[in-house]
N, C-alpha and C. Protein backbone atom coordinates (compact mmCIF):
# COMPACT_ATOMS: atom_id res chain seq x y z
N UNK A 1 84.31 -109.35 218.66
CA UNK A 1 84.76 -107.99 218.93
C UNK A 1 84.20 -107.50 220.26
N UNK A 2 84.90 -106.54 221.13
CA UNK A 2 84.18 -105.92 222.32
C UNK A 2 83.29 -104.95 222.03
N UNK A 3 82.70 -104.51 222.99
CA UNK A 3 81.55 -103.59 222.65
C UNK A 3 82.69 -102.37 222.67
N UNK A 4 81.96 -101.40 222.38
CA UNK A 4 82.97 -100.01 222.00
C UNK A 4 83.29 -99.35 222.60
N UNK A 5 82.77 -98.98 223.95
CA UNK A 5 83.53 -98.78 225.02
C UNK A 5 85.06 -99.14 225.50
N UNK A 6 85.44 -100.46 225.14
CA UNK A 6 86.35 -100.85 225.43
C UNK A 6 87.47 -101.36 224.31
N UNK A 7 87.39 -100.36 223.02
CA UNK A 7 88.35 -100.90 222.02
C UNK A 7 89.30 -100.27 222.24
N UNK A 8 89.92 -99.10 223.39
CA UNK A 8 91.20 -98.91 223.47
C UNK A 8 91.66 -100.27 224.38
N UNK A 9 92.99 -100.16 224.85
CA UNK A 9 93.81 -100.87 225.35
C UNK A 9 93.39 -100.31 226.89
N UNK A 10 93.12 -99.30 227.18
CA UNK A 10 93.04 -99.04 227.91
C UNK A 10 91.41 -99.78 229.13
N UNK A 11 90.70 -99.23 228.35
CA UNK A 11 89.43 -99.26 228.47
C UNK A 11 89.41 -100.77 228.45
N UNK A 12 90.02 -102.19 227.76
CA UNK A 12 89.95 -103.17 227.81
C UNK A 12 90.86 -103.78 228.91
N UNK A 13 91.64 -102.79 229.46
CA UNK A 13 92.22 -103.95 230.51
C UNK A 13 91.77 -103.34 231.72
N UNK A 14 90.91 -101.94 231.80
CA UNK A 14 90.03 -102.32 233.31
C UNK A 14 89.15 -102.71 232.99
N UNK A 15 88.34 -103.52 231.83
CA UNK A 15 87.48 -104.34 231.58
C UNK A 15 87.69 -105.42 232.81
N UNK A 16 89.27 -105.55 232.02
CA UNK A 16 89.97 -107.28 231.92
C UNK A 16 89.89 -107.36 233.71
N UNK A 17 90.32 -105.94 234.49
CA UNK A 17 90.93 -105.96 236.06
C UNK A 17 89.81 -106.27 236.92
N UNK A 18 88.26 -105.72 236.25
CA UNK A 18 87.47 -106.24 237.01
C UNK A 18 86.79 -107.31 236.87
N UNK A 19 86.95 -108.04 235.73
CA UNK A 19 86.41 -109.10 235.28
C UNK A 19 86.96 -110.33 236.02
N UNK A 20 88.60 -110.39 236.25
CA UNK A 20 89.51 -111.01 236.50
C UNK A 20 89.27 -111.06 238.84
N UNK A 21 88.87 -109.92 238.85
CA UNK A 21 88.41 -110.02 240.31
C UNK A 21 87.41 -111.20 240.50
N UNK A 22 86.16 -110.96 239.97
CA UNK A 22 85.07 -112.10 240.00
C UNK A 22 85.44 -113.10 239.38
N UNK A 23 86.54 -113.54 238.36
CA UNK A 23 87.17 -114.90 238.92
C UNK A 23 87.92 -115.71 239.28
N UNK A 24 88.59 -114.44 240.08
CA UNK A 24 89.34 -115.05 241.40
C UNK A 24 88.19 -115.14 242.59
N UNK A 25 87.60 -114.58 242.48
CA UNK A 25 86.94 -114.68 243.83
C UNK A 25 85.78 -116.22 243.70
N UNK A 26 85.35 -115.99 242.44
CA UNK A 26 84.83 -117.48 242.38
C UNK A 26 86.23 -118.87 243.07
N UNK A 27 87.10 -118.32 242.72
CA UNK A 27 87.76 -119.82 243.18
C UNK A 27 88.70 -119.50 243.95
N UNK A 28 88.92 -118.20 245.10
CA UNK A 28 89.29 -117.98 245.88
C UNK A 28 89.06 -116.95 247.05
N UNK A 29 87.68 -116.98 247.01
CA UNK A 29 87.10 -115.91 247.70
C UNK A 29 87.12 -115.98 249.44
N UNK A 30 87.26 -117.42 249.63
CA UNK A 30 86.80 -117.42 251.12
C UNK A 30 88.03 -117.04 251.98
N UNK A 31 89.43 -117.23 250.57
CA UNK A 31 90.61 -116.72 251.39
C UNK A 31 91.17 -115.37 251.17
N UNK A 32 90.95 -115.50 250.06
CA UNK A 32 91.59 -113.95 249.75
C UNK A 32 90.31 -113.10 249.26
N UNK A 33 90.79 -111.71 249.50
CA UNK A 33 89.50 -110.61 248.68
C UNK A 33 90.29 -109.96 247.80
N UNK A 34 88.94 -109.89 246.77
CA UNK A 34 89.92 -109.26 245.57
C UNK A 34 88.56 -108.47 244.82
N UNK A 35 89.28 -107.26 245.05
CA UNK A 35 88.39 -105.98 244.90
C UNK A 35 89.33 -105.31 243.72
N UNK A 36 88.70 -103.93 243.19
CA UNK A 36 89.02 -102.98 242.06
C UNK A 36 88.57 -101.85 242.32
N UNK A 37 89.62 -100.89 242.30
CA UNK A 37 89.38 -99.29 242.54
C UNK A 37 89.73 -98.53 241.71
N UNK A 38 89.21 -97.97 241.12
CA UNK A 38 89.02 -96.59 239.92
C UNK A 38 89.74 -95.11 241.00
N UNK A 39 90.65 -94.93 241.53
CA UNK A 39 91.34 -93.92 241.78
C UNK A 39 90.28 -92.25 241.62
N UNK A 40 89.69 -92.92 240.34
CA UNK A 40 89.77 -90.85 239.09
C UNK A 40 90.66 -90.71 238.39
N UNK A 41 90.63 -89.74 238.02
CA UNK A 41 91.66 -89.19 237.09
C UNK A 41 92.42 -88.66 237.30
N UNK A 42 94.03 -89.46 237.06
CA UNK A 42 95.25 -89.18 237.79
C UNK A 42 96.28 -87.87 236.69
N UNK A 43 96.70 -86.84 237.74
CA UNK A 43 97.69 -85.88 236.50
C UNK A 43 98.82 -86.43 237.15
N UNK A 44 99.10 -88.00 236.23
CA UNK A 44 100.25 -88.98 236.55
C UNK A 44 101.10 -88.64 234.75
N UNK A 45 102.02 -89.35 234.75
CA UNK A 45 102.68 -89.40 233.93
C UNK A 45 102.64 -90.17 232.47
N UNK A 46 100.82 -90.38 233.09
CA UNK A 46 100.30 -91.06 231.73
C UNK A 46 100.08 -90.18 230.50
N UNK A 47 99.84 -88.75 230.83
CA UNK A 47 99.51 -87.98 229.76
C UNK A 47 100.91 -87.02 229.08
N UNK A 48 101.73 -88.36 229.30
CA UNK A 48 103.36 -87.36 228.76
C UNK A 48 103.61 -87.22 227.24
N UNK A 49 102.39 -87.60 226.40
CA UNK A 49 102.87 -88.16 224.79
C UNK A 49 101.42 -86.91 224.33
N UNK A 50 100.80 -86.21 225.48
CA UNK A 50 100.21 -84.78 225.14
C UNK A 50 100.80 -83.78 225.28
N UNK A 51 99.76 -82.83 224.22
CA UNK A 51 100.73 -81.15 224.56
C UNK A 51 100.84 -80.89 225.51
N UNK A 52 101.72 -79.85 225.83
CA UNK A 52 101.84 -79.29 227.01
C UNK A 52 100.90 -78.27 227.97
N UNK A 53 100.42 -78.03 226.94
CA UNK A 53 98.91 -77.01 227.30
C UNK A 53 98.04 -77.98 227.84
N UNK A 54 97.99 -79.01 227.16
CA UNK A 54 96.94 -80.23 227.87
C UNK A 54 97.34 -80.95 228.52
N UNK A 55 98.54 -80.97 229.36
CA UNK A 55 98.98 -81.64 230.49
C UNK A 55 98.90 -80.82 232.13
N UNK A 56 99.29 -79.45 231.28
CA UNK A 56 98.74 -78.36 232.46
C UNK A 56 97.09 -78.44 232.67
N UNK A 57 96.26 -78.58 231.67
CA UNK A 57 94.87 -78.58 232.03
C UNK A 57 94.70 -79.63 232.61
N UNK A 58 95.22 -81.04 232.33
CA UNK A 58 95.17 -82.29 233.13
C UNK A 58 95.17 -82.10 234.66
N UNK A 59 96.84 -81.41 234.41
CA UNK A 59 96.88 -81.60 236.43
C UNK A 59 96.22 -80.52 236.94
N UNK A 60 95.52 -79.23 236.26
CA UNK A 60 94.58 -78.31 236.96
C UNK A 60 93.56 -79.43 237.49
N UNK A 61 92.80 -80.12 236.99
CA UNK A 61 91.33 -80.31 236.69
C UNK A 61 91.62 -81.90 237.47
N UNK A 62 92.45 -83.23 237.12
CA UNK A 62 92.80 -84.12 238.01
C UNK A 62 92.85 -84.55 239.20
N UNK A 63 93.24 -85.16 239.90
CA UNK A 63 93.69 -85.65 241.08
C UNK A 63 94.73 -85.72 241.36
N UNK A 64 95.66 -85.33 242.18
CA UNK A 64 97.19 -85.89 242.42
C UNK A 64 97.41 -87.62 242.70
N UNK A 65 98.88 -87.77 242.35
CA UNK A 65 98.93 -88.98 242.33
C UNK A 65 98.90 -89.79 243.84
N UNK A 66 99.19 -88.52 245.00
CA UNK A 66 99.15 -88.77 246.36
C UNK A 66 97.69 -89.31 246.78
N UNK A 67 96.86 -88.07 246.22
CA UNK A 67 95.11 -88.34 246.29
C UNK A 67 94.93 -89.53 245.99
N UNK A 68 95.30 -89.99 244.54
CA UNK A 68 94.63 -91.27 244.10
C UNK A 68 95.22 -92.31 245.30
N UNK A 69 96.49 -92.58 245.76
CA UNK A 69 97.23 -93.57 246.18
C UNK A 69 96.41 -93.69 247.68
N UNK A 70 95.87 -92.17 248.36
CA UNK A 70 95.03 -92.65 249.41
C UNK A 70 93.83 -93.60 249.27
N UNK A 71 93.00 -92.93 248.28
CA UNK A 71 91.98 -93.90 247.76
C UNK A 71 92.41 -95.68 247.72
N UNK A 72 93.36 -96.10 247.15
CA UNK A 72 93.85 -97.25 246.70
C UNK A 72 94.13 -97.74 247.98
N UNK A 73 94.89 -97.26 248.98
CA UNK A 73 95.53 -97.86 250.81
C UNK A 73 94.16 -97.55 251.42
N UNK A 74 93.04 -96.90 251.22
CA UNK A 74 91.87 -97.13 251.83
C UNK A 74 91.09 -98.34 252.05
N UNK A 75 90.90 -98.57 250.34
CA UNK A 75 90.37 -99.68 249.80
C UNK A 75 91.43 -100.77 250.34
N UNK A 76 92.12 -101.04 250.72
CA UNK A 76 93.04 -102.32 251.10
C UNK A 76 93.08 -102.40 252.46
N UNK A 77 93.02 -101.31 253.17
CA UNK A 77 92.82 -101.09 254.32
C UNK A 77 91.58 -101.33 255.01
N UNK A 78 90.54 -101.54 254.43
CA UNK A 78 88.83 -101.00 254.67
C UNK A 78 88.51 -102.51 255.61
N UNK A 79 88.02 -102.38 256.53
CA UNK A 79 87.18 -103.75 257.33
C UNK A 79 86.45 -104.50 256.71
N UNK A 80 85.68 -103.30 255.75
CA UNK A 80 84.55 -104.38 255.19
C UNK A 80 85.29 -104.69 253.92
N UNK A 81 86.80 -105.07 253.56
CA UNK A 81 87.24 -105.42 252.78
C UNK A 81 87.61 -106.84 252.86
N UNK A 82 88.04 -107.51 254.13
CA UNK A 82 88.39 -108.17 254.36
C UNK A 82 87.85 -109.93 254.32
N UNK A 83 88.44 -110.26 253.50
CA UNK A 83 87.84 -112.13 253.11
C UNK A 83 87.29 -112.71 254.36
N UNK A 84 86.11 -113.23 254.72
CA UNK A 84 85.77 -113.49 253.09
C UNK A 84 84.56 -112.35 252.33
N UNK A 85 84.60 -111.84 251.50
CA UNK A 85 83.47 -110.87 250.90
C UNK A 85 83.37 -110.84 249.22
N UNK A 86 82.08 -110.16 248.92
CA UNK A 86 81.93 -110.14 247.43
C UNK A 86 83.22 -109.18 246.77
N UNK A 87 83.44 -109.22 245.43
CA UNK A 87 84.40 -108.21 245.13
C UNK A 87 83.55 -106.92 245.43
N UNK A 88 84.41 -105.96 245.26
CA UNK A 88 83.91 -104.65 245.26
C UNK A 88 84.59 -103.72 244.14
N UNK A 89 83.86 -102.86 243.99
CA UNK A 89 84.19 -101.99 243.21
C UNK A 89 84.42 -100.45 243.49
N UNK A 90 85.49 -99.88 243.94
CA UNK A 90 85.75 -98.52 244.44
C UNK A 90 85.91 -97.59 243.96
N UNK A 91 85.43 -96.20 243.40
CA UNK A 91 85.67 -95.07 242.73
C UNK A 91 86.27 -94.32 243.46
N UNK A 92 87.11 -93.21 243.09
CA UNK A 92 88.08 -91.83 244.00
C UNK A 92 87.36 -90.66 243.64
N UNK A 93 85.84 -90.71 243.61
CA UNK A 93 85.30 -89.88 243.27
C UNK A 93 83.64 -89.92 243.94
N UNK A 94 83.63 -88.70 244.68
CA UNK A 94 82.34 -88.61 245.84
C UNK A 94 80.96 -88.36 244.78
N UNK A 95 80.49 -89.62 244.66
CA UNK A 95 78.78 -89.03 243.62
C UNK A 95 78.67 -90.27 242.97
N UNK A 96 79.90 -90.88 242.78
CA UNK A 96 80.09 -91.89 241.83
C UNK A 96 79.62 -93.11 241.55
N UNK A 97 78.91 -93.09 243.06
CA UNK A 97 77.83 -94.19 243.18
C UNK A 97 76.46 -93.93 243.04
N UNK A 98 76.03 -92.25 242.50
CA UNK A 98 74.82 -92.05 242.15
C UNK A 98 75.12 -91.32 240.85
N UNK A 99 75.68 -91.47 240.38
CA UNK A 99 75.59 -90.86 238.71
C UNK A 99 76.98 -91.46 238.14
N UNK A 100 76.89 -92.19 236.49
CA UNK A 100 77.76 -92.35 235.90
C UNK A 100 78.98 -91.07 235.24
N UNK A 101 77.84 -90.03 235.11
CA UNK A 101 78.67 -89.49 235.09
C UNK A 101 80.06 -88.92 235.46
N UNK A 102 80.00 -89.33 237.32
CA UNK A 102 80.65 -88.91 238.05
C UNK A 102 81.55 -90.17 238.34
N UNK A 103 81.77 -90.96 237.64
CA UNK A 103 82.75 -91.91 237.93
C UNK A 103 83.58 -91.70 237.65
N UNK A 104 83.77 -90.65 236.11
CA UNK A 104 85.57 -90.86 235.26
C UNK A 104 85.65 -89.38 235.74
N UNK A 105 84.77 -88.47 236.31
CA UNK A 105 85.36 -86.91 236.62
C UNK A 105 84.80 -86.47 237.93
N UNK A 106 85.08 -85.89 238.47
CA UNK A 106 84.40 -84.81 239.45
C UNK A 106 85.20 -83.83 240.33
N UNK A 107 84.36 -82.48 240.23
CA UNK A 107 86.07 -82.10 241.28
C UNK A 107 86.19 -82.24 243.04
N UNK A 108 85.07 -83.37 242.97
CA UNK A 108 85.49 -83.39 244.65
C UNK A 108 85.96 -85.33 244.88
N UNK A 109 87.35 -85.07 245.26
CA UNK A 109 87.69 -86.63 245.28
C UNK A 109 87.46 -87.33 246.25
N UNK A 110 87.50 -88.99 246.17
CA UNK A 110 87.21 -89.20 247.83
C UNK A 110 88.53 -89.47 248.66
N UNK A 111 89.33 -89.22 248.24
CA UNK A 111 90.55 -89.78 249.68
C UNK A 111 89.99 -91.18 249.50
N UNK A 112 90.12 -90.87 251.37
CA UNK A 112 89.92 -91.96 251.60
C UNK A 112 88.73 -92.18 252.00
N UNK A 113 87.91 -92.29 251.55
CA UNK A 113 85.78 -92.44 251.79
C UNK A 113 86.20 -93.03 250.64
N UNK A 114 85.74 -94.50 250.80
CA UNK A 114 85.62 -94.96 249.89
C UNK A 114 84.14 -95.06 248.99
N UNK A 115 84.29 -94.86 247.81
CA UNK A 115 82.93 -94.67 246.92
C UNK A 115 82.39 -96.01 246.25
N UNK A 116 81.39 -97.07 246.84
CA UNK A 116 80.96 -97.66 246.34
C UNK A 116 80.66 -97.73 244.93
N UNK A 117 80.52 -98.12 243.34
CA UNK A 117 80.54 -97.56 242.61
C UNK A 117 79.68 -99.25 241.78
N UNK A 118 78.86 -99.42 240.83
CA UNK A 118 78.44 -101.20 240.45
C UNK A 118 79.24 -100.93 239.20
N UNK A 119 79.53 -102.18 238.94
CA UNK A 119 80.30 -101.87 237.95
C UNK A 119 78.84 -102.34 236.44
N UNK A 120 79.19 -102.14 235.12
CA UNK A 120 78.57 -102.47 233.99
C UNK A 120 78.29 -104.18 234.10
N UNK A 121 76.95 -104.44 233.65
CA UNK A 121 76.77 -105.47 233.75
C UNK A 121 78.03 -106.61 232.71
N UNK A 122 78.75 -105.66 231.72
CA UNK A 122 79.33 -106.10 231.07
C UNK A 122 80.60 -107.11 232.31
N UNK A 123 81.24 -106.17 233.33
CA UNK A 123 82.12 -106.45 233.80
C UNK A 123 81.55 -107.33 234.89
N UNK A 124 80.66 -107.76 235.24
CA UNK A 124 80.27 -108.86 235.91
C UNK A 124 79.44 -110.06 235.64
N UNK A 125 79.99 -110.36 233.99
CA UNK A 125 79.40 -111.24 232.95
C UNK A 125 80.16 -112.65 233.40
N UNK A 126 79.87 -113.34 234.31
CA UNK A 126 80.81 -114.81 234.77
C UNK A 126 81.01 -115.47 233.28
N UNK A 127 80.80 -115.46 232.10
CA UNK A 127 81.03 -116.33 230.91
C UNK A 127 82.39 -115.50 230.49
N UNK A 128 82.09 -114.13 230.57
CA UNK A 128 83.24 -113.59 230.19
C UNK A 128 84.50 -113.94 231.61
N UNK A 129 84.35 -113.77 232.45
CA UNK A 129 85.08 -113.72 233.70
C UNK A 129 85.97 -114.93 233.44
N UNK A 130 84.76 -116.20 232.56
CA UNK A 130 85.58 -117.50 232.42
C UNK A 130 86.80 -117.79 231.53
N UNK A 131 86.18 -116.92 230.26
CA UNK A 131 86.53 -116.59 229.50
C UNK A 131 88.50 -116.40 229.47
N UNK A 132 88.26 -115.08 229.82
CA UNK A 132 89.49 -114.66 230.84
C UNK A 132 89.96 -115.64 231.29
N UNK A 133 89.94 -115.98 232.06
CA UNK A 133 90.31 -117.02 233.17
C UNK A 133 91.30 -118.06 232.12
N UNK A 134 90.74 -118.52 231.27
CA UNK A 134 91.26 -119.55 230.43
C UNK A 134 91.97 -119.48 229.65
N UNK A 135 91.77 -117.61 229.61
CA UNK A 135 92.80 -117.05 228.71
C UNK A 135 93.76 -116.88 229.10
N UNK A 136 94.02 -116.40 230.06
CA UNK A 136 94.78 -116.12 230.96
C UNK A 136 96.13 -117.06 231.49
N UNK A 137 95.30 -118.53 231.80
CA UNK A 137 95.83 -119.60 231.85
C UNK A 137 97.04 -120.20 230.63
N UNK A 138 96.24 -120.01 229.29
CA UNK A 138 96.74 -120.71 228.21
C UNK A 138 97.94 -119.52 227.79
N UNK A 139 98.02 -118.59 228.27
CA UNK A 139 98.78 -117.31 227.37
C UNK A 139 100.15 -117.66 228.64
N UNK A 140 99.93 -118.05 229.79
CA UNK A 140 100.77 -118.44 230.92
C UNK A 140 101.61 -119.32 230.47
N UNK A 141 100.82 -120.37 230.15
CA UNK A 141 101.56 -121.79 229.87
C UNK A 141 102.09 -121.70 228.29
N UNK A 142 101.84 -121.31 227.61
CA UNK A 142 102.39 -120.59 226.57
C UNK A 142 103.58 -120.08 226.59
N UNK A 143 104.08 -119.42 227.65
CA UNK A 143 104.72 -118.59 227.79
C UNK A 143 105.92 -119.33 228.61
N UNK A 144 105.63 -120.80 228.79
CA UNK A 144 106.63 -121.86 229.96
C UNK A 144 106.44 -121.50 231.43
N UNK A 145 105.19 -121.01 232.14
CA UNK A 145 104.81 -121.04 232.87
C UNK A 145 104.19 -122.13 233.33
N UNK A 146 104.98 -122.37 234.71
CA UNK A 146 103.88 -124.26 234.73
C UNK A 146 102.74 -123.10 236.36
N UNK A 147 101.23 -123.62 235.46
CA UNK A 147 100.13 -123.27 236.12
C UNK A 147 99.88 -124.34 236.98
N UNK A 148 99.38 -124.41 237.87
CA UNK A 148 98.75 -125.35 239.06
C UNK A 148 97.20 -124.71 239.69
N UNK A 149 96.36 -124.70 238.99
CA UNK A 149 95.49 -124.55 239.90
C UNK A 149 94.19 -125.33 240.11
C-alpha cells in the first residue's frame, strides 16, 4: 500500500511524475533534462464536479491558468535547466522552498521566478523510481507496445 498522502489518484500520480523524472534521468540524463513543476493551485477546470460557491472561492484564492502556464515555460525555458543536470523540482509559489506549508498554497505566486522546492524523500526513493520504471515498461508491452530501451 502507499503511504497516505498519496491514496488519491491524484496525489499518486505526482508521486508517479516525479519519481518517473529520476528515472529517466538515471538512463537519460546526459541528453535530455527532465524536471517537475508544481504550478500551485490552478482555478482550472479541475474543480467542475464542485459547488458553485466553491468554485468561486477556488478562483478567488488560486492562480490563473495563464499564471500557472508562465511558471511551467519558465521552468523549460530556465539555463540552469538545460542537460546535462540533476532533475529539479519547481513550485509556482514564492516561500515554497522554505516552508512546506507554502508549497500547495500561498497568495503570492511565482510567474516566472522559479521556486526551487526538494521534493519528499519518498519521491526520490531510486527502488521506487525502479519500481515504476518496470512498471511502466510491462503495462506498455501489455498493451502491444513494442519497448526498446
Amino acid at each position: 500500500t502507499m503511504p497516505k498522502p498519496y491514496a488519491s489518484l491524484y496525489g499518486l500520480s505526482k508521486l508517479a511524475q516525479i519519481v518517473s523524472s529520476y528515472a529517466l534521468h538515471a538512463r537519460y540524463g546526459e541528453e535530455v533534462a527532465f524536471h517537475c513543476v508544481n504550478p500551485g493551485g490552478v482555478a482550472s477546470d479541475i474543480w467542475r464536479g464542485f459547488a458553485g460557491w466553491q468554485q468561486k472561492l477556488f478562483s478567488s484564492v488560486l492562480i490563473s491558468p495563464k499564471t500557472a502556464a508562465s511558471t511551467v515555460v519558465a521552468a523549460c525555458t530556465a539555463k540552469e535547466a538545460a542537460a546535462p543536470c540533476r532533475p529539479r523540482y519547481w513550485n509556482g509559489y514564492l516561500g515554497a522552498d522554505r516552508s512546506v506549508l507554502l508549497e500547495f498554497w500561498s497568495p503570492f505566486p511565482a510567474r516566472e521566478a522559479l521556486v526551487e522546492s526538494q521534493p519528499s524523500q519518498d519521491h526520490q526513493d531510486p527502488k521506487l523510481a525502479e519500481q515504476l520504471w518496470e512498471q511502466s515498461l510491462a503495462e506498455l508491452r501489455a498493451a502491444g507496445v513494442e519497448v526498446n530501451v
